[in-house]
Protein backbone atom coordinates (compact mmCIF):
# COMPACT_ATOMS: atom_id res chain seq x y z
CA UNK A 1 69.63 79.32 94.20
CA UNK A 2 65.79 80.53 94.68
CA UNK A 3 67.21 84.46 94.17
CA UNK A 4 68.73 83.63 91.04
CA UNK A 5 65.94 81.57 89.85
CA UNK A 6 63.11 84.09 91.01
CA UNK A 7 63.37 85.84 88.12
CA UNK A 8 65.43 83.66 85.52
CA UNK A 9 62.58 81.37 85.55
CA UNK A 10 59.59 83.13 86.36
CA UNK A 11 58.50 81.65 89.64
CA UNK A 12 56.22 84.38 90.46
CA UNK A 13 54.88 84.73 86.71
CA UNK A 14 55.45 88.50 86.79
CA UNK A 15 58.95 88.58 85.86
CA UNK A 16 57.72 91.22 82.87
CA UNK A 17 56.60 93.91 85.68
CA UNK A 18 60.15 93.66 86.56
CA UNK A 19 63.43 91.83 88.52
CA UNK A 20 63.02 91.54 92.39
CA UNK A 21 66.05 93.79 93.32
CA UNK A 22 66.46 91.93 96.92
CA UNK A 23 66.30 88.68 94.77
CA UNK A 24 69.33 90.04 92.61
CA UNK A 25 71.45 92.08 95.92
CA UNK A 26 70.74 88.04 97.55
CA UNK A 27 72.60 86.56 94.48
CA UNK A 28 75.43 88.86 94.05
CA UNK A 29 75.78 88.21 98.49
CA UNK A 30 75.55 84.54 97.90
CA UNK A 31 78.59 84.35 95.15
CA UNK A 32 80.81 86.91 96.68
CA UNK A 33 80.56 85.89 100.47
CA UNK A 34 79.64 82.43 99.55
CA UNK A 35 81.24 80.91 96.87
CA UNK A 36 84.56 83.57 96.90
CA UNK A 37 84.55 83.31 100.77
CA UNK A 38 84.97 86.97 101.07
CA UNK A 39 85.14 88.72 104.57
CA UNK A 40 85.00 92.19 105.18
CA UNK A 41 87.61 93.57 107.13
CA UNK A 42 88.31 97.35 108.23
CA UNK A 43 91.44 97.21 105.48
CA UNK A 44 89.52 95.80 103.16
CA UNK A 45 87.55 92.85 101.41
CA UNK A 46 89.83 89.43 102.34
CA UNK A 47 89.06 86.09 101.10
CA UNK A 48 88.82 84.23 104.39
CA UNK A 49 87.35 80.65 103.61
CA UNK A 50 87.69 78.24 101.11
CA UNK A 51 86.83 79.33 97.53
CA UNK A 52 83.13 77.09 96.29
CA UNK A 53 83.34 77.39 92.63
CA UNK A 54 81.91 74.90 90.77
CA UNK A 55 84.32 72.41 88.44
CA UNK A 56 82.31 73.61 85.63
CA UNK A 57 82.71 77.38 85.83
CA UNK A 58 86.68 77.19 86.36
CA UNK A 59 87.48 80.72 87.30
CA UNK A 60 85.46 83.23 89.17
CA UNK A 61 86.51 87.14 89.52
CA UNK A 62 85.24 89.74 90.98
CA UNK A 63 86.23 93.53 91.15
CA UNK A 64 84.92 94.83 94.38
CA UNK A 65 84.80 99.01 95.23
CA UNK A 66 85.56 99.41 99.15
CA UNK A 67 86.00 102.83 100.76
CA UNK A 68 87.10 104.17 97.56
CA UNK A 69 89.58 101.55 96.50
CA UNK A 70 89.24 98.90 93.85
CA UNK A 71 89.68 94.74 95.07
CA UNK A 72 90.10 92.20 92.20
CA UNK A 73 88.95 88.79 94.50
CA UNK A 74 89.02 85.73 92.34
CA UNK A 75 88.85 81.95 93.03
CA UNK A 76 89.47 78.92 90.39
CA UNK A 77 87.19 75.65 91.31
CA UNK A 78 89.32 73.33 93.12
């Protein structure tokens, strides 16, 4: 939650000089290997946990590019 809200909120008050890149690469790590449960696996990304989506946001997708070839993960709150 403090990558996403880094820059959404201005933490550091110089949100105009830019985004914090790590901040954003720690966000997109956090809802695909967090909240999707995604595992990387020499065939491919695999969903190998339970999915963590909130109630609230229902359905989560996300079209992954690995060696070359296109994954469509997704997860629906449970």
């Amino acid at each position: 939650l403090a990558s996403v809200e880094l820059d959404l909120f201005n933490r550091m008050e110089n949100t105009a000089l830019g985004v914090h890149a790590a901040c954003m690469g720690g966000a997109w790590q956090a809802l695909v290997f967090g909240l999707l449960g995604v595992q990387l696996t020499d065939s491919g990304p695999t969903r190998g946990r339970p999915v963590l989506i909130p109630k609230s946001w229902g359905k989560v997708e996300k079209r992954l590019l690995f060696r070359g070839q296109e994954f469509l993960i997704s997860g629906e709150a449970a």
